[in-house]
C-alpha atoms as a PDB file:
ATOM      1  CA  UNK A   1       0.000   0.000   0.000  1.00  0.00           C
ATOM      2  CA  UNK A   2       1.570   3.762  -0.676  1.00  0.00           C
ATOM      3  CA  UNK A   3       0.197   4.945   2.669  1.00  0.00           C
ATOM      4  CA  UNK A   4      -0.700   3.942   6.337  1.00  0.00           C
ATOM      5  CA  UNK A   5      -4.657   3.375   6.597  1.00  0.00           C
ATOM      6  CA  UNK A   6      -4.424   2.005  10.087  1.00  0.00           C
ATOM      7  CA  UNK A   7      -7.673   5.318  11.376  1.00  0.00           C
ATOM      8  CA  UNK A   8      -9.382   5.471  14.328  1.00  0.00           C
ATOM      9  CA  UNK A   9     -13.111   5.433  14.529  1.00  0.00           C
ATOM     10  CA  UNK A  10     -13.423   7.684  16.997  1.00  0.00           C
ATOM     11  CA  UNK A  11     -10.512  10.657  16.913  1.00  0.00           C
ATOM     12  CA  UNK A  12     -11.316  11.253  20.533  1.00  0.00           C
ATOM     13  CA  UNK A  13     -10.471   7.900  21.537  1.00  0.00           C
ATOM     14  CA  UNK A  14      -6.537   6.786  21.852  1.00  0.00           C
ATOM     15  CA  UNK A  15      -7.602   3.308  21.141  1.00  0.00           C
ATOM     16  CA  UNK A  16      -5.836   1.379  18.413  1.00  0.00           C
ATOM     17  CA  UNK A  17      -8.444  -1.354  18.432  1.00  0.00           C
ATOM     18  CA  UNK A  18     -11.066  -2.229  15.699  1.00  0.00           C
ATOM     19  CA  UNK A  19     -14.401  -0.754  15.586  1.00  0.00           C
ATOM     20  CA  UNK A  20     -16.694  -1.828  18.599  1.00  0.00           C
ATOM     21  CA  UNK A  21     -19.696  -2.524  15.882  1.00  0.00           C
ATOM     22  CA  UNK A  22     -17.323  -4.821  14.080  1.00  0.00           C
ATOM     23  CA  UNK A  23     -19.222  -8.344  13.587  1.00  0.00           C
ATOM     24  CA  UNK A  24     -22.211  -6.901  14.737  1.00  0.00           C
ATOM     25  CA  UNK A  25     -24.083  -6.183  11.701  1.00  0.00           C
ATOM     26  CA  UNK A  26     -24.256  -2.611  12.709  1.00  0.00           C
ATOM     27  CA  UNK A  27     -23.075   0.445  10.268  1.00  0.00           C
ATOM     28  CA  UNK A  28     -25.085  -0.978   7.397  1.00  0.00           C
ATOM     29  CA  UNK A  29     -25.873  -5.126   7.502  1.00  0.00           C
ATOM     30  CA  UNK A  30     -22.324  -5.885   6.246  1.00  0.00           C
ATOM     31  CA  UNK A  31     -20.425  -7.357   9.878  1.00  0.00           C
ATOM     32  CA  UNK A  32     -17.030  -5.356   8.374  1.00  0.00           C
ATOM     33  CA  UNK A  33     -18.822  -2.068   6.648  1.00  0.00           C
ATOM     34  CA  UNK A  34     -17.448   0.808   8.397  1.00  0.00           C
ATOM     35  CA  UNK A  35     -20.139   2.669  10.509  1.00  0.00           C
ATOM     36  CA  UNK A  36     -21.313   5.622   8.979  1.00  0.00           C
ATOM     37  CA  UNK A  37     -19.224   8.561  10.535  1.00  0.00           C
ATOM     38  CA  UNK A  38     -16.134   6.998   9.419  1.00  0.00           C
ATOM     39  CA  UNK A  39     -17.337   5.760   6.025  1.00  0.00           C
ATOM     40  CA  UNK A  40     -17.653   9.747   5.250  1.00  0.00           C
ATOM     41  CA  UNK A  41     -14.098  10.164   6.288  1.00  0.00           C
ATOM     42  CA  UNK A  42     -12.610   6.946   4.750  1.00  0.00           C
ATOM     43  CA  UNK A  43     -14.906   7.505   1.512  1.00  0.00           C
ATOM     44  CA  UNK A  44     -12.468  10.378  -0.261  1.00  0.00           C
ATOM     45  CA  UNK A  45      -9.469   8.857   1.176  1.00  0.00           C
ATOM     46  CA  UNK A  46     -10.048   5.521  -0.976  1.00  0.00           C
ATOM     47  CA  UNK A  47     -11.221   7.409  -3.847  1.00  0.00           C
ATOM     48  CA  UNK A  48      -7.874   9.655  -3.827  1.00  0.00           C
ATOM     49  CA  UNK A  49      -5.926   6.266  -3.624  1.00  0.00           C
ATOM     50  CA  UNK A  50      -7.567   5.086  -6.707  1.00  0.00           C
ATOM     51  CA  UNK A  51      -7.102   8.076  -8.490  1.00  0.00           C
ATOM     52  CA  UNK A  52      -3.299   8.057  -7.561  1.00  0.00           C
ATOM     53  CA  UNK A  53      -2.214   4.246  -7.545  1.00  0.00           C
ATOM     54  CA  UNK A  54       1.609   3.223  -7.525  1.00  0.00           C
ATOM     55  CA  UNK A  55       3.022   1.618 -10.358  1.00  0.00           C
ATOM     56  CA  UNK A  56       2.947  -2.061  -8.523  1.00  0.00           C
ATOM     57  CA  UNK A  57      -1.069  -1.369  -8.013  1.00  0.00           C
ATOM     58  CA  UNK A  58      -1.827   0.291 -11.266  1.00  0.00           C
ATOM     59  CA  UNK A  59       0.075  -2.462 -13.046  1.00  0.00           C
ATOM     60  CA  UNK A  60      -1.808  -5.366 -10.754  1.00  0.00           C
ATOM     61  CA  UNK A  61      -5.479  -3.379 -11.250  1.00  0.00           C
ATOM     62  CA  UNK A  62      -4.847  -4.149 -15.616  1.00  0.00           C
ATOM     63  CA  UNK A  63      -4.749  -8.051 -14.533  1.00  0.00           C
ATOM     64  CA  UNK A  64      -7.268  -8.156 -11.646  1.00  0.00           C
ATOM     65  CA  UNK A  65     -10.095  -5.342 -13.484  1.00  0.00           C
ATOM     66  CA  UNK A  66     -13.353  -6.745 -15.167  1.00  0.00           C
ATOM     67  CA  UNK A  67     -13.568  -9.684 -13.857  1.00  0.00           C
ATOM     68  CA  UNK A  68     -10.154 -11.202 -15.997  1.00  0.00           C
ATOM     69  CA  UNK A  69      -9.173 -13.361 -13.569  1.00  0.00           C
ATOM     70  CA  UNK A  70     -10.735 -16.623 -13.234  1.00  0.00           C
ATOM     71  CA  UNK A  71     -14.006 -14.503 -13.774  1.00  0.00           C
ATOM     72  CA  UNK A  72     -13.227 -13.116 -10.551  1.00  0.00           C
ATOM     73  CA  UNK A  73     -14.633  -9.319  -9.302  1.00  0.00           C
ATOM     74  CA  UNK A  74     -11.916  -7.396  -7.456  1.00  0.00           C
ATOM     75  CA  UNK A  75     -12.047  -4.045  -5.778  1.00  0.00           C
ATOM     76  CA  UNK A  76      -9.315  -2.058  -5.287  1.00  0.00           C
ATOM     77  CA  UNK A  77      -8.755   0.706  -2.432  1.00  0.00           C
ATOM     78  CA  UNK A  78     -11.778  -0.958  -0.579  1.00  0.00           C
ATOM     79  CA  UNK A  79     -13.417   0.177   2.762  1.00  0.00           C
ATOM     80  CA  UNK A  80     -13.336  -2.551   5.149  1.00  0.00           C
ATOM     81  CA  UNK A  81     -14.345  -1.564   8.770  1.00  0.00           C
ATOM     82  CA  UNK A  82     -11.269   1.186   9.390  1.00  0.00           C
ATOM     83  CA  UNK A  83      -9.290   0.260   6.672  1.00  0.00           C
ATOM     84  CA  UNK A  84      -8.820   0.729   3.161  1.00  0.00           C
ATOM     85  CA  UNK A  85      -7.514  -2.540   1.206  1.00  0.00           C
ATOM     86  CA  UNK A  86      -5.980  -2.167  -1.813  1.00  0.00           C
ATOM     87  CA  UNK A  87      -7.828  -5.350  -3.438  1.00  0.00           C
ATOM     88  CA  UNK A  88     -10.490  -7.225  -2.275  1.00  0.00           C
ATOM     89  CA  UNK A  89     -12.474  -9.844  -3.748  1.00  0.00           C
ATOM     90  CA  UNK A  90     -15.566 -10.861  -1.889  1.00  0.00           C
ATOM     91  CA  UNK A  91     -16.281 -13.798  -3.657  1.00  0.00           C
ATOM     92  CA  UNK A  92     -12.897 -15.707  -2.638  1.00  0.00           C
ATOM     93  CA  UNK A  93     -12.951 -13.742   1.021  1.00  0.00           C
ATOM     94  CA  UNK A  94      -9.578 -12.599  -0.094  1.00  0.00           C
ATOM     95  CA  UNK A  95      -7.775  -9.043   0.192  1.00  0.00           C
ATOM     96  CA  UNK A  96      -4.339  -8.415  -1.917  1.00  0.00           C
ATOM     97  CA  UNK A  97      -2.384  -6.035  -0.493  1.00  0.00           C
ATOM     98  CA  UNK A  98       1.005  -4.174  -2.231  1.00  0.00           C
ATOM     99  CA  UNK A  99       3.222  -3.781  -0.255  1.00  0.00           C
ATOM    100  CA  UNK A 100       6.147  -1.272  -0.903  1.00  0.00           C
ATOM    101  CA  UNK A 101       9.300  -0.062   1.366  1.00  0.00           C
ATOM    102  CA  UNK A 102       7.206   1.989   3.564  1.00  0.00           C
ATOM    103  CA  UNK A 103       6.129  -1.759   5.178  1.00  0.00           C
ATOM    104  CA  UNK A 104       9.638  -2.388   6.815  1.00  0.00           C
ATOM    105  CA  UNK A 105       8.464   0.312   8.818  1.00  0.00           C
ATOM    106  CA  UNK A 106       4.708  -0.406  10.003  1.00  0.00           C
ATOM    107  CA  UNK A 107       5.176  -4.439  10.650  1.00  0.00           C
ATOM    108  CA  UNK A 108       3.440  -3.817  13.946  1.00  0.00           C
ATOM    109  CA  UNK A 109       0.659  -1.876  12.764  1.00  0.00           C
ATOM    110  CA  UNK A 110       0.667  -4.225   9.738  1.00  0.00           C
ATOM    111  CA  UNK A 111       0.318  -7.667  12.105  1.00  0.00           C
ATOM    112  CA  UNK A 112      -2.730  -5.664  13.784  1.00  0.00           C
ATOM    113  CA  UNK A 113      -4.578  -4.765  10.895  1.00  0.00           C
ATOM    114  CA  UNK A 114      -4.179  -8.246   9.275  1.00  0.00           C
ATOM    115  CA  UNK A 115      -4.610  -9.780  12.572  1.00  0.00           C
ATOM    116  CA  UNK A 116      -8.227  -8.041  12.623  1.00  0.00           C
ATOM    117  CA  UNK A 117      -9.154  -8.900   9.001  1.00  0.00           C
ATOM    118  CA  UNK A 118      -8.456 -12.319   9.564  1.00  0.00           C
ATOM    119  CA  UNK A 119     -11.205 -12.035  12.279  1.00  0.00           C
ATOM    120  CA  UNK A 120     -13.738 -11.381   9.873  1.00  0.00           C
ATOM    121  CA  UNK A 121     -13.025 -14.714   7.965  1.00  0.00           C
ATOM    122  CA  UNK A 122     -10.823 -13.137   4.994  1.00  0.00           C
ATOM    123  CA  UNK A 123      -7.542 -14.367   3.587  1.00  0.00           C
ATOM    124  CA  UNK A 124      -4.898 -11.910   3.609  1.00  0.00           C
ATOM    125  CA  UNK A 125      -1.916 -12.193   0.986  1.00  0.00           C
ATOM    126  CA  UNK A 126       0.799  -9.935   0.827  1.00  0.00           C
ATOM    127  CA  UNK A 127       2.857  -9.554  -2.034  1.00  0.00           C
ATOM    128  CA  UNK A 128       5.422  -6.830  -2.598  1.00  0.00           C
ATOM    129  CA  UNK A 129       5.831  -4.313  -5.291  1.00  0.00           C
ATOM    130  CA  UNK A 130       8.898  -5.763  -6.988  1.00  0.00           C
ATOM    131  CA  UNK A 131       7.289  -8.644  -7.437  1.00  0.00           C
ATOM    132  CA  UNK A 132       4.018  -6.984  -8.813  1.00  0.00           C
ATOM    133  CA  UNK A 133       6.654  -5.326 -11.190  1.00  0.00           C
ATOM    134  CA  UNK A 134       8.618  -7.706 -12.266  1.00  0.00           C
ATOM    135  CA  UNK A 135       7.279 -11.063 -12.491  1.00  0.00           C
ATOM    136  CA  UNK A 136       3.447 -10.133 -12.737  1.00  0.00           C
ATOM    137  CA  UNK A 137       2.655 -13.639 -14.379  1.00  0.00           C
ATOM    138  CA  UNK A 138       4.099 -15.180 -11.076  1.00  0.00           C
ATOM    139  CA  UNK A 139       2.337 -12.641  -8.909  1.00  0.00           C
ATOM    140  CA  UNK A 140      -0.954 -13.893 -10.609  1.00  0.00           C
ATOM    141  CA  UNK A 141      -0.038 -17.857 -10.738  1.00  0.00           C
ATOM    142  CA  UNK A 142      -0.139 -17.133  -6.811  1.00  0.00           C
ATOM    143  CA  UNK A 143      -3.256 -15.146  -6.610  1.00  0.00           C
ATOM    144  CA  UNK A 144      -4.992 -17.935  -8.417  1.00  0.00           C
ATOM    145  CA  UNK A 145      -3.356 -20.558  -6.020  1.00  0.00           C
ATOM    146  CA  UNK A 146      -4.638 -18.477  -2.927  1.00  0.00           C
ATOM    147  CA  UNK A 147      -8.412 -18.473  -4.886  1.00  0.00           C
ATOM    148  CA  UNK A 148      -8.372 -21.967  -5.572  1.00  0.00           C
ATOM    149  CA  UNK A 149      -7.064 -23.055  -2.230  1.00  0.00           C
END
């Protein structure tokens, strides 16, 4: 991901947890759907991300768009709970995130947030931007193999 999208809910809270209406079908009948306060504030973050992806997203989005793989629907810079994914596929319960140098630096914050997602039942697989970049056929062979598994 190009930035940090570990937010509070509540800015007048210190606390790093998850949402308190997380898997409880409140903020909208989706267990993870961020409650409606903090959709309005997430809501122009995500759209800014897709509007300005990095390369190793931008060049992932042309294999993952329109359904192309394995007639799968991805989203990318997707609001789940506090966070903002940068793929997520509902179907396969499965978010793709890109991760680039700024993640050698956030491991902590980066084991909570996956940590939490896990929670909700989805598969989280990391994959870095080299990677993306330079062997993008690979980077797919192992998105299918996370789908199929």
């Amino acid at each position: 991901m190009s930035q940090n999208q570990y937010l509070n809910s509540n800015s007048d809270s210190p606390s790093d947890s998850p949402s308190s209406l997380a898997g409880r079908g409140l903020g909208g009948g989706v267990p993870w759907q961020a409650p409606p306060k903090l959709w309005e504030k997430l809501k122009p973050l995500a759209r800014q991300m897709r509007r300005e992806p990095t390369l190793a997203e931008k060049k992932l989005w042309q294999k993952l768009r329109s359904k192309q793989l394995l007639g799968f629907k991805f989203r990318r810079q997707h609001v789940i709970d506090r966070f903002i994914v940068d793929f997520y596929c509902q179907e396969a319960h499965l978010i793709i995130e890109v991760d680039g140098g700024i993640h050698e630096y956030t491991q902590q914050e980066d084991a909570i947030r996956q940590e939490f997602l896990e929670s909700l039942g989805l598969k989280v697989m990391r994959l870095k931007n080299e990677d993306v970049l330079n062997s993008i056929d690979e980077t797919l062979a192992k998105i299918v193999h996370e789908i199929q598994s």
